[in-house]
PDB file of N, CA and C in Angstrom:
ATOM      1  N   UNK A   1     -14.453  16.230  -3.341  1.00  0.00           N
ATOM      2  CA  UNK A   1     -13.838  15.122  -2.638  1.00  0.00           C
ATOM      3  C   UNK A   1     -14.587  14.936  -1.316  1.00  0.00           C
ATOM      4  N   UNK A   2     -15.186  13.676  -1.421  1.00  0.00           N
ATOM      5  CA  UNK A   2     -15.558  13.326   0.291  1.00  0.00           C
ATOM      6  C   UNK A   2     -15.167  13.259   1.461  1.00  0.00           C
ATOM      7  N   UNK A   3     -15.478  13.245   2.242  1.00  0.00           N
ATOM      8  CA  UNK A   3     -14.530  13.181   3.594  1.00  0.00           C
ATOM      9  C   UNK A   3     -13.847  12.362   4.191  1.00  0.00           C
ATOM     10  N   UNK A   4     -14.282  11.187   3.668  1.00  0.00           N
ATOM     11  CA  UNK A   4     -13.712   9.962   3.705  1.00  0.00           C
ATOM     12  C   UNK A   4     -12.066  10.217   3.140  1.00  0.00           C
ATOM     13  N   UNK A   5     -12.039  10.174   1.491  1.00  0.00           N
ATOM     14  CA  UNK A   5     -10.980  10.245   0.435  1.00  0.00           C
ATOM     15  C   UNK A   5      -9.992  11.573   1.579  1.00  0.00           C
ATOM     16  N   UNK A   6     -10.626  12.809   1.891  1.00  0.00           N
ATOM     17  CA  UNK A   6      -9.719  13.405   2.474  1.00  0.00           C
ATOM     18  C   UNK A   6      -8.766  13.093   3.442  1.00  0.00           C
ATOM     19  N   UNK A   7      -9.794  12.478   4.585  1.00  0.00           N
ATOM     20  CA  UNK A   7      -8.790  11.999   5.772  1.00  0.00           C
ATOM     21  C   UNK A   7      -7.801  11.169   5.490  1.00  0.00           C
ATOM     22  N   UNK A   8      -7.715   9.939   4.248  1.00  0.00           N
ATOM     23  CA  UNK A   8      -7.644   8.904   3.610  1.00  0.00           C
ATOM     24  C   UNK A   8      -6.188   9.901   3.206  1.00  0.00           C
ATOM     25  N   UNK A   9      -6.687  10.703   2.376  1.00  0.00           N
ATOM     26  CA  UNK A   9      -4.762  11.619   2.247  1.00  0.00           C
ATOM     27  C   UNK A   9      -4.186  11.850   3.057  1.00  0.00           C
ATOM     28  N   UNK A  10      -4.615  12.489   4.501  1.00  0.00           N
ATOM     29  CA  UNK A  10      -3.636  13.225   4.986  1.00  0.00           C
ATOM     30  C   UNK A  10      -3.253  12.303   5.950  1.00  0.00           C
ATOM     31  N   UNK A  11      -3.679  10.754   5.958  1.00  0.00           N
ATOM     32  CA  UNK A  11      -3.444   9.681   6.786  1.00  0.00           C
ATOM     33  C   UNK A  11      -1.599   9.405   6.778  1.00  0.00           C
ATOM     34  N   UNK A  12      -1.273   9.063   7.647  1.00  0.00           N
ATOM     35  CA  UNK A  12       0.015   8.900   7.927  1.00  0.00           C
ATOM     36  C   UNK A  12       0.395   7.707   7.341  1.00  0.00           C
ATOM     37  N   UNK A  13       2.014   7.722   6.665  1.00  0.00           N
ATOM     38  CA  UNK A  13       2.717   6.538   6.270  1.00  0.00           C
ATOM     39  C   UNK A  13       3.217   5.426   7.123  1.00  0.00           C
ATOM     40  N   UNK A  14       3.850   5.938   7.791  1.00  0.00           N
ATOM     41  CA  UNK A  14       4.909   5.888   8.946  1.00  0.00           C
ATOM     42  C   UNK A  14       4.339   5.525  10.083  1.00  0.00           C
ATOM     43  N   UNK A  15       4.413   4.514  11.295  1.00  0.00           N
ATOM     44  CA  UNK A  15       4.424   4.691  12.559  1.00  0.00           C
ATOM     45  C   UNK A  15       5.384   3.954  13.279  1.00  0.00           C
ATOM     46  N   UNK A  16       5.903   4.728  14.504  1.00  0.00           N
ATOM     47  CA  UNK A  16       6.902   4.393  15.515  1.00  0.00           C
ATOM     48  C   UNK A  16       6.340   3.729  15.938  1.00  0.00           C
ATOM     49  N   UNK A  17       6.933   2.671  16.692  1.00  0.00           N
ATOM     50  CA  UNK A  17       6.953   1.713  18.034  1.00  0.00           C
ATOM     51  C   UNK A  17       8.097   1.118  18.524  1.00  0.00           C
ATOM     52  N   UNK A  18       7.640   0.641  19.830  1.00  0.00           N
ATOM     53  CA  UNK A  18       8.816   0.136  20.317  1.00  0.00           C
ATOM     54  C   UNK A  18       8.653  -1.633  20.022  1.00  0.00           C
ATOM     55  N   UNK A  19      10.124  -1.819  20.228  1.00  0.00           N
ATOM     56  CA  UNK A  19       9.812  -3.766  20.335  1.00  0.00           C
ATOM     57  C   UNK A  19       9.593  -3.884  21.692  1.00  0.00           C
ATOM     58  N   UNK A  20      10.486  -5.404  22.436  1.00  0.00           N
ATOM     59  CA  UNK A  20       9.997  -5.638  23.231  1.00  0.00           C
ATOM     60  C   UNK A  20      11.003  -5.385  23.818  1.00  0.00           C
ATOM     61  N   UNK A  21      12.492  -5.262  23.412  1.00  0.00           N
ATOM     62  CA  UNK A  21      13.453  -5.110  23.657  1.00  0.00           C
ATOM     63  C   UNK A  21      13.927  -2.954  23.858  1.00  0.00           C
ATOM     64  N   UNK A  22      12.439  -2.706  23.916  1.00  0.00           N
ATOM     65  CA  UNK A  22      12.595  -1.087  23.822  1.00  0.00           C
ATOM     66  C   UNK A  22      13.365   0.009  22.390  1.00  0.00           C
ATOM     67  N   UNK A  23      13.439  -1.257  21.454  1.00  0.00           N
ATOM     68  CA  UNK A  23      14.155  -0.691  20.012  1.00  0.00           C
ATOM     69  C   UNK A  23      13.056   0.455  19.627  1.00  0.00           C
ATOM     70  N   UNK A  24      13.489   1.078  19.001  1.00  0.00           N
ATOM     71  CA  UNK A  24      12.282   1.507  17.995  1.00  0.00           C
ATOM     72  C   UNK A  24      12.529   0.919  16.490  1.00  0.00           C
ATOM     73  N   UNK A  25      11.160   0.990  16.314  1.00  0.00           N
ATOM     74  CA  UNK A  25      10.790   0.404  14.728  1.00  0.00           C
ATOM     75  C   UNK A  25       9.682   1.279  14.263  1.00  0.00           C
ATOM     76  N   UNK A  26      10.153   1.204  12.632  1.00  0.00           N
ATOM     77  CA  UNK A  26       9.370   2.278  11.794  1.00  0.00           C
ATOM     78  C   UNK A  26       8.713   1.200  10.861  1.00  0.00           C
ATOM     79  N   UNK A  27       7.528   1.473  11.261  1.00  0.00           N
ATOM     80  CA  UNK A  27       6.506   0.270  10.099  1.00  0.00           C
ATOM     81  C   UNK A  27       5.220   1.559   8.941  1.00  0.00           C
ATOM     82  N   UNK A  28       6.195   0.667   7.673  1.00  0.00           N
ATOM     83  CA  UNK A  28       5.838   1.453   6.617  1.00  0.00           C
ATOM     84  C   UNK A  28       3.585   0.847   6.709  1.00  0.00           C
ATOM     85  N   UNK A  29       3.172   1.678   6.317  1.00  0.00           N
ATOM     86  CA  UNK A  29       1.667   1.645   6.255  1.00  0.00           C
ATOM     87  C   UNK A  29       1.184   2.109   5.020  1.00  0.00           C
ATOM     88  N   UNK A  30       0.517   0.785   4.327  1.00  0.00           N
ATOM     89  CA  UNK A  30      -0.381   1.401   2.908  1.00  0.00           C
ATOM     90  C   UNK A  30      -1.516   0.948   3.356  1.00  0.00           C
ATOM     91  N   UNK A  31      -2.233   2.317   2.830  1.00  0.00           N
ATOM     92  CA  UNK A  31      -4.072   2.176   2.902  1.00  0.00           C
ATOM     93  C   UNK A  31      -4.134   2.138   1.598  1.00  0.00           C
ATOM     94  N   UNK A  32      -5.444   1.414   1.603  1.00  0.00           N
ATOM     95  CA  UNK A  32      -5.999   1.696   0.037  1.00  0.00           C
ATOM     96  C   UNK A  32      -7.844   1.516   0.183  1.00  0.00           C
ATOM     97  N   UNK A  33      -8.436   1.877  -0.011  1.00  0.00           N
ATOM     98  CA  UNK A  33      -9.948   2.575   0.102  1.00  0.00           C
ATOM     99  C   UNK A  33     -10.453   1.320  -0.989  1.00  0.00           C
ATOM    100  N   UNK A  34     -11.133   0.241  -0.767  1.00  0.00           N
ATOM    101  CA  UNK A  34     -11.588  -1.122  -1.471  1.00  0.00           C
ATOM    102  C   UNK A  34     -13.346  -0.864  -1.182  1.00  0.00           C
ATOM    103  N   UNK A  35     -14.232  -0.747  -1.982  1.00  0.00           N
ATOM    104  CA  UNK A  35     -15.251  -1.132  -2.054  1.00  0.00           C
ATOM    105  C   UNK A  35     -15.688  -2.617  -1.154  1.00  0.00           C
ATOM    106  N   UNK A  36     -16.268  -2.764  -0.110  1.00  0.00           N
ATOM    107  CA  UNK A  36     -16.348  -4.250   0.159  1.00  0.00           C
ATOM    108  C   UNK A  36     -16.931  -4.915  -0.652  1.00  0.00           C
ATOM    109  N   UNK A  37     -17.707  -4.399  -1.572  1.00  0.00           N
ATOM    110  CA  UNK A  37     -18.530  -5.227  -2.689  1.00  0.00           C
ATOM    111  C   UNK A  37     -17.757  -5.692  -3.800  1.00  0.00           C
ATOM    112  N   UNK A  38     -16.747  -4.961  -4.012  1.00  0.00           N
ATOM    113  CA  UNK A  38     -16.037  -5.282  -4.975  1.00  0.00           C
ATOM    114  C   UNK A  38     -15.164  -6.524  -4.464  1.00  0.00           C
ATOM    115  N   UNK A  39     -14.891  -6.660  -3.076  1.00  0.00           N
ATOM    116  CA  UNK A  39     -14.547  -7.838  -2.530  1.00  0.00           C
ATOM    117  C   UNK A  39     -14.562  -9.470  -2.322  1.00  0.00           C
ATOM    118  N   UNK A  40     -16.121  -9.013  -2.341  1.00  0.00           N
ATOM    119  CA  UNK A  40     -16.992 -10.348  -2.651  1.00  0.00           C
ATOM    120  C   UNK A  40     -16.885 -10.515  -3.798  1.00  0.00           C
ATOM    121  N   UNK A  41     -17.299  -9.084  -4.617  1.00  0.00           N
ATOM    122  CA  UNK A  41     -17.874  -9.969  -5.866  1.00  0.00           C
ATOM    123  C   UNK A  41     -16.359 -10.439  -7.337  1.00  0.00           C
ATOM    124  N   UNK A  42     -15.547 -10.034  -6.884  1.00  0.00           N
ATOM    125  CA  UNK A  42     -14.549 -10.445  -7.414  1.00  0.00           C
ATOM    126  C   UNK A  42     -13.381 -11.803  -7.649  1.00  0.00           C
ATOM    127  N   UNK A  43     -13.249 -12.377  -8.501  1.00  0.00           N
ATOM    128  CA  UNK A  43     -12.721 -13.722  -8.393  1.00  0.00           C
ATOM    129  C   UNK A  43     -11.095 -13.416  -7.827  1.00  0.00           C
ATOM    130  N   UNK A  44     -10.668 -14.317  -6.993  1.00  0.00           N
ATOM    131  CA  UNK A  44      -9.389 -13.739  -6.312  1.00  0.00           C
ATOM    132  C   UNK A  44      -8.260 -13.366  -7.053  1.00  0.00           C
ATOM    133  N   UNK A  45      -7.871 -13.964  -8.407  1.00  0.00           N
ATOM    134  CA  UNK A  45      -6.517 -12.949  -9.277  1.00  0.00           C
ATOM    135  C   UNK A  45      -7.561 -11.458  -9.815  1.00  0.00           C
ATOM    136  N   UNK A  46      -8.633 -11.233  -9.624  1.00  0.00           N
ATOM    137  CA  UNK A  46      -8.892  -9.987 -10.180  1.00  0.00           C
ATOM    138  C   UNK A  46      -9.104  -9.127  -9.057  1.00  0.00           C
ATOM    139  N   UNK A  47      -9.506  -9.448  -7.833  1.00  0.00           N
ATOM    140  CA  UNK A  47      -8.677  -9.196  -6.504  1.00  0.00           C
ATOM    141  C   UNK A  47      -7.914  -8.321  -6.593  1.00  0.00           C
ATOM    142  N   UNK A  48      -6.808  -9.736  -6.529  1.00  0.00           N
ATOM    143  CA  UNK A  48      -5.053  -9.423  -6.465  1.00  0.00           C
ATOM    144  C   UNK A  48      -5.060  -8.196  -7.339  1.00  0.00           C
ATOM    145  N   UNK A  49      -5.465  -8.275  -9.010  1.00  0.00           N
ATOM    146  CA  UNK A  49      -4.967  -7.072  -9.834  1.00  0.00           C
ATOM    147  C   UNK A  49      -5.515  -5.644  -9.270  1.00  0.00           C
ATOM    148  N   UNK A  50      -6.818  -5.554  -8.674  1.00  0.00           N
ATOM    149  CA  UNK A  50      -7.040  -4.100  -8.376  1.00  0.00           C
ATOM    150  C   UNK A  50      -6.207  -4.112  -7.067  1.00  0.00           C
ATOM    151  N   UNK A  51      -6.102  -4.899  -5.936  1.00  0.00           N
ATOM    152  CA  UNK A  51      -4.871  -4.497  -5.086  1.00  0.00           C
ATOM    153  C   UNK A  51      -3.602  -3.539  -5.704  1.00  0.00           C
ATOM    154  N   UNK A  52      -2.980  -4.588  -6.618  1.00  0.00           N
ATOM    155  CA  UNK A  52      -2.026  -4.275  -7.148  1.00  0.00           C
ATOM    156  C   UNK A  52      -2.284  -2.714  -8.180  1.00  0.00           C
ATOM    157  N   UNK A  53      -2.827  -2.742  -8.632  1.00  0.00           N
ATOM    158  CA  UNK A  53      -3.544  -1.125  -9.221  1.00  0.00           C
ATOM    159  C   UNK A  53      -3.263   0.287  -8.258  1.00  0.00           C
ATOM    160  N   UNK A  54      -4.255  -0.516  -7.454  1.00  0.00           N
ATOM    161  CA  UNK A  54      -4.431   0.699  -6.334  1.00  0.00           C
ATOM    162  C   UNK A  54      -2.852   0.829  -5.393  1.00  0.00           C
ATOM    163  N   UNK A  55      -2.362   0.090  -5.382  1.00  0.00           N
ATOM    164  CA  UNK A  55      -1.238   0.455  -4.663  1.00  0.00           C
ATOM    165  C   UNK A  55      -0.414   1.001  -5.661  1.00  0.00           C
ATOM    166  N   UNK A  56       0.238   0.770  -6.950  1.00  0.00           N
ATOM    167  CA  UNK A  56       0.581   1.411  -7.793  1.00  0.00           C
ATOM    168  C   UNK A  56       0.261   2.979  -7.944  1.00  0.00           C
ATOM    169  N   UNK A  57      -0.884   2.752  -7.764  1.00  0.00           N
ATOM    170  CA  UNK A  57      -1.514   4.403  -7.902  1.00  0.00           C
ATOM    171  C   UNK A  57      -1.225   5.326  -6.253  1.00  0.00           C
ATOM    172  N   UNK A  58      -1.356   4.358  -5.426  1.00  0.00           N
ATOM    173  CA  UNK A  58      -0.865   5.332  -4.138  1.00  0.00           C
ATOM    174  C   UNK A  58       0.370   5.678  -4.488  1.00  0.00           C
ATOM    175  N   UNK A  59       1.634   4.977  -4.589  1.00  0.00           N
ATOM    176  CA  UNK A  59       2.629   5.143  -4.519  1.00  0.00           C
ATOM    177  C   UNK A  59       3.268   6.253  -5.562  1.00  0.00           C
ATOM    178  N   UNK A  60       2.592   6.525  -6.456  1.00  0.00           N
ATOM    179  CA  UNK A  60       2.552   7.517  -7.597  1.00  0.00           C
ATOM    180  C   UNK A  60       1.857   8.848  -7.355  1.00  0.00           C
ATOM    181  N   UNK A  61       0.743   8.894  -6.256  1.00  0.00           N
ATOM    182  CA  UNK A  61       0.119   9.719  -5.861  1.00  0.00           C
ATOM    183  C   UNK A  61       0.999  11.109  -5.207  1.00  0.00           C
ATOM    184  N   UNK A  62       1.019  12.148  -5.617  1.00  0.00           N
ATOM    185  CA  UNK A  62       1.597  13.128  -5.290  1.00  0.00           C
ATOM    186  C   UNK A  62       1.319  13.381  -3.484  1.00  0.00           C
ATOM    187  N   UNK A  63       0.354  13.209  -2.920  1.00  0.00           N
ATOM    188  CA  UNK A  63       0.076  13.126  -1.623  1.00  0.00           C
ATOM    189  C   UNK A  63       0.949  12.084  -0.840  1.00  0.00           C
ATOM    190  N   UNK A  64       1.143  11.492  -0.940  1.00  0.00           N
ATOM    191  CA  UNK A  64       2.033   9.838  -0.698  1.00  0.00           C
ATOM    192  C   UNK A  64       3.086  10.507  -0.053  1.00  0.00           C
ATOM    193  N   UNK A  65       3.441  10.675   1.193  1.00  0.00           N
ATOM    194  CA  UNK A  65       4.115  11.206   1.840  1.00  0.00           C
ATOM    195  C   UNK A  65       5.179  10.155   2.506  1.00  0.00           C
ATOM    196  N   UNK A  66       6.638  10.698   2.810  1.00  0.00           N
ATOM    197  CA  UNK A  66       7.894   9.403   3.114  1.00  0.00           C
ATOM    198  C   UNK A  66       8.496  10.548   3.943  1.00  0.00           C
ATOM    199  N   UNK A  67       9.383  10.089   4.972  1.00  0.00           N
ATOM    200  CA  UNK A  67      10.394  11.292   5.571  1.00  0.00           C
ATOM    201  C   UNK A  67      11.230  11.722   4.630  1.00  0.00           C
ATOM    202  N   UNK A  68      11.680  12.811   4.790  1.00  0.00           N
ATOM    203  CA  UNK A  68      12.911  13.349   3.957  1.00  0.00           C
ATOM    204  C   UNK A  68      14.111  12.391   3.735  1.00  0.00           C
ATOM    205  N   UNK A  69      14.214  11.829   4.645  1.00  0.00           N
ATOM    206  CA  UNK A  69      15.944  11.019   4.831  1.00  0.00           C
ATOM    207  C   UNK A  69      15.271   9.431   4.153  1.00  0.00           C
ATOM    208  N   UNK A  70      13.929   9.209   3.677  1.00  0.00           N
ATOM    209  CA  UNK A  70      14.022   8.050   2.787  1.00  0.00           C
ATOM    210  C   UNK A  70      14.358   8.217   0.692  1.00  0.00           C
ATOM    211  N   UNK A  71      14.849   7.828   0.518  1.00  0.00           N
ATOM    212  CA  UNK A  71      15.310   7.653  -1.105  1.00  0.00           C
ATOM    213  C   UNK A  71      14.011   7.438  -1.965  1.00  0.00           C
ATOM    214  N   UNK A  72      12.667   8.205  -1.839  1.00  0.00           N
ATOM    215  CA  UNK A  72      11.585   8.372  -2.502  1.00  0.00           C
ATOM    216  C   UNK A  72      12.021   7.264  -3.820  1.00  0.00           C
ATOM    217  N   UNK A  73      12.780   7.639  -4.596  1.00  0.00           N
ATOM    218  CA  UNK A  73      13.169   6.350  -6.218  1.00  0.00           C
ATOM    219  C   UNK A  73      13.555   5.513  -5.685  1.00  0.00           C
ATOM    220  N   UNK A  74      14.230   4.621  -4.968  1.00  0.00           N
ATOM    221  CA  UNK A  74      14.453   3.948  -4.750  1.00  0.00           C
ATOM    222  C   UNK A  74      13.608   3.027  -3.992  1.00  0.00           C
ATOM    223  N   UNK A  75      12.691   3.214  -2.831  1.00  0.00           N
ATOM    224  CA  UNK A  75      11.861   2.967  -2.139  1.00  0.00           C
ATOM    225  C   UNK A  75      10.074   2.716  -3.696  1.00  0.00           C
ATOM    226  N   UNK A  76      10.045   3.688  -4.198  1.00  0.00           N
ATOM    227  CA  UNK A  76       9.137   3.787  -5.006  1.00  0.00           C
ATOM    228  C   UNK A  76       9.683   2.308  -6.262  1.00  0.00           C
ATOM    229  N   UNK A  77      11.226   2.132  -6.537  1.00  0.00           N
ATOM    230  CA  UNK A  77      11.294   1.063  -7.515  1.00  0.00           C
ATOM    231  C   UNK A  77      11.333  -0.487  -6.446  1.00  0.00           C
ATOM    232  N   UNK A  78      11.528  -0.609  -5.427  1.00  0.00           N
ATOM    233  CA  UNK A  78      11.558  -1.523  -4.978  1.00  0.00           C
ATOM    234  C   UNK A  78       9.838  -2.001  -4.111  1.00  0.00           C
ATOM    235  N   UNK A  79       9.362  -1.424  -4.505  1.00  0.00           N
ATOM    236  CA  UNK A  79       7.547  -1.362  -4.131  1.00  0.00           C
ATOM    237  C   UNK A  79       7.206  -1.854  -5.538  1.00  0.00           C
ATOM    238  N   UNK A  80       7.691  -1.151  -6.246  1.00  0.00           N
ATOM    239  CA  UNK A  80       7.455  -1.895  -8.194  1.00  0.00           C
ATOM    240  C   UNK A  80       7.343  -2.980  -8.322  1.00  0.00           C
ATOM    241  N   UNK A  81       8.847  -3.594  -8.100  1.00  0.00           N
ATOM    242  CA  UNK A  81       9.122  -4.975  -8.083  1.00  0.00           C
ATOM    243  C   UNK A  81       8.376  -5.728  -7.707  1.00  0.00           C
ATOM    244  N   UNK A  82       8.198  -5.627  -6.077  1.00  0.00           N
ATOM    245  CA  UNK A  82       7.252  -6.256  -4.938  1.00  0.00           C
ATOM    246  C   UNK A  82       5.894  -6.795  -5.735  1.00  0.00           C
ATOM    247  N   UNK A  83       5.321  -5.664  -6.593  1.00  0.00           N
ATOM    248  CA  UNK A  83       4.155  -5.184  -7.010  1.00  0.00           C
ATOM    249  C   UNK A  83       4.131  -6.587  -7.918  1.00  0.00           C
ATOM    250  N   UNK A  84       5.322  -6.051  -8.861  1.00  0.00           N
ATOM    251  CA  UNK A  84       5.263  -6.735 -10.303  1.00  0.00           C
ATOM    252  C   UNK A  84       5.244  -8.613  -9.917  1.00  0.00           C
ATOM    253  N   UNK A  85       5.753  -9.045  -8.444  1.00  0.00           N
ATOM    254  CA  UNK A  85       6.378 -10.135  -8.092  1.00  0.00           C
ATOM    255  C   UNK A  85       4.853 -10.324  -7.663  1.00  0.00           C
ATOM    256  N   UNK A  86       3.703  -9.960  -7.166  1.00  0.00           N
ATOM    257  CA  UNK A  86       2.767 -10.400  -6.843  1.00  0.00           C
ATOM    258  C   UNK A  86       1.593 -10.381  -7.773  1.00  0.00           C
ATOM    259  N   UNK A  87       1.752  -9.695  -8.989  1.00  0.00           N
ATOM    260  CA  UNK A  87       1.031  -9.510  -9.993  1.00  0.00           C
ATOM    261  C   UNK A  87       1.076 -11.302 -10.604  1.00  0.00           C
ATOM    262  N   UNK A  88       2.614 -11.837 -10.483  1.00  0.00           N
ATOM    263  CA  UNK A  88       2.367 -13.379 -10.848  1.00  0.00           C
ATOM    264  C   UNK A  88       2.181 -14.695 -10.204  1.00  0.00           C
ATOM    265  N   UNK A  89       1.653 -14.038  -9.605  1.00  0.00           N
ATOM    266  CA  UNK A  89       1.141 -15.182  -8.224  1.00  0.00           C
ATOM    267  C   UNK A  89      -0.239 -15.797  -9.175  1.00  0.00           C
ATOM    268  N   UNK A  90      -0.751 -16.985  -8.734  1.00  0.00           N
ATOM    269  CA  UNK A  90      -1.548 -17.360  -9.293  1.00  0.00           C
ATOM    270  C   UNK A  90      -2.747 -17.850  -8.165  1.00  0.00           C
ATOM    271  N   UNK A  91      -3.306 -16.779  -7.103  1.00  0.00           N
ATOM    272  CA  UNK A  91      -3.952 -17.199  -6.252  1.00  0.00           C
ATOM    273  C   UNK A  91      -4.578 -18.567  -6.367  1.00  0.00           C
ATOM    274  N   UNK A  92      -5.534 -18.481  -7.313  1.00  0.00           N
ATOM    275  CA  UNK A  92      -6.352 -20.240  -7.601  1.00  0.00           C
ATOM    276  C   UNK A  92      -5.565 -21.343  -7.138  1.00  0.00           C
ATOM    277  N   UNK A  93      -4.520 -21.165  -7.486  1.00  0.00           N
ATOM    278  CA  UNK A  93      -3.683 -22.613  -6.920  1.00  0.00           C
ATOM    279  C   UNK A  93      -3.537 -23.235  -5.765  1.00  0.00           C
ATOM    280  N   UNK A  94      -3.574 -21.805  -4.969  1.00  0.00           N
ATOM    281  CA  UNK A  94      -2.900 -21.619  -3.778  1.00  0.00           C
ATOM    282  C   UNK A  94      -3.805 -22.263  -2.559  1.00  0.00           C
TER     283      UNK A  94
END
């Protein structure tokens, strides 16, 4: 494994901040490691599908780290959905 892919795991989900109002807020964070070539050279729904791949596969990834006090199944089926709801998008149109 490269060094890249490593740091890439032990990268954090989660980060705090404040608003403006001094709240705190927890903003969920997905990485996903994209070839830029594959960027270009890809037509935009085949894009969308390796997006959608690769996030599938993070979220399944045994490394994929959540706090204790989040509902891992629940959080993991409602990322599904999300997933499955953007899988029918029809970029070209758009």
């Amino acid at each position: 494994m490269d060094v890249n892919q490593t740091r890439f795991n032990q990268a954090k989900n989660l980060e705090r901040t404040r608003d403006h109002n001094r709240n705190i807020e927890i903003t969920f964070i997905f990485k996903s490691l994209i070839n830029p070539l594959d960027i270009e050279r890809l037509p935009i729904n085949e894009l969308r599908d390796l997006y959608c791949s690769l996030f599938i596969e993070r979220i399944n990834n045994p490394l994929f780290r959540i706090p204790k006090s989040v509902d891992y199944d629940r959080l993991k089926s409602d990322l599904l959905v999300l997933v499955e709801d953007l899988e029918n998008i029809d970029f070209e149109i758009i």
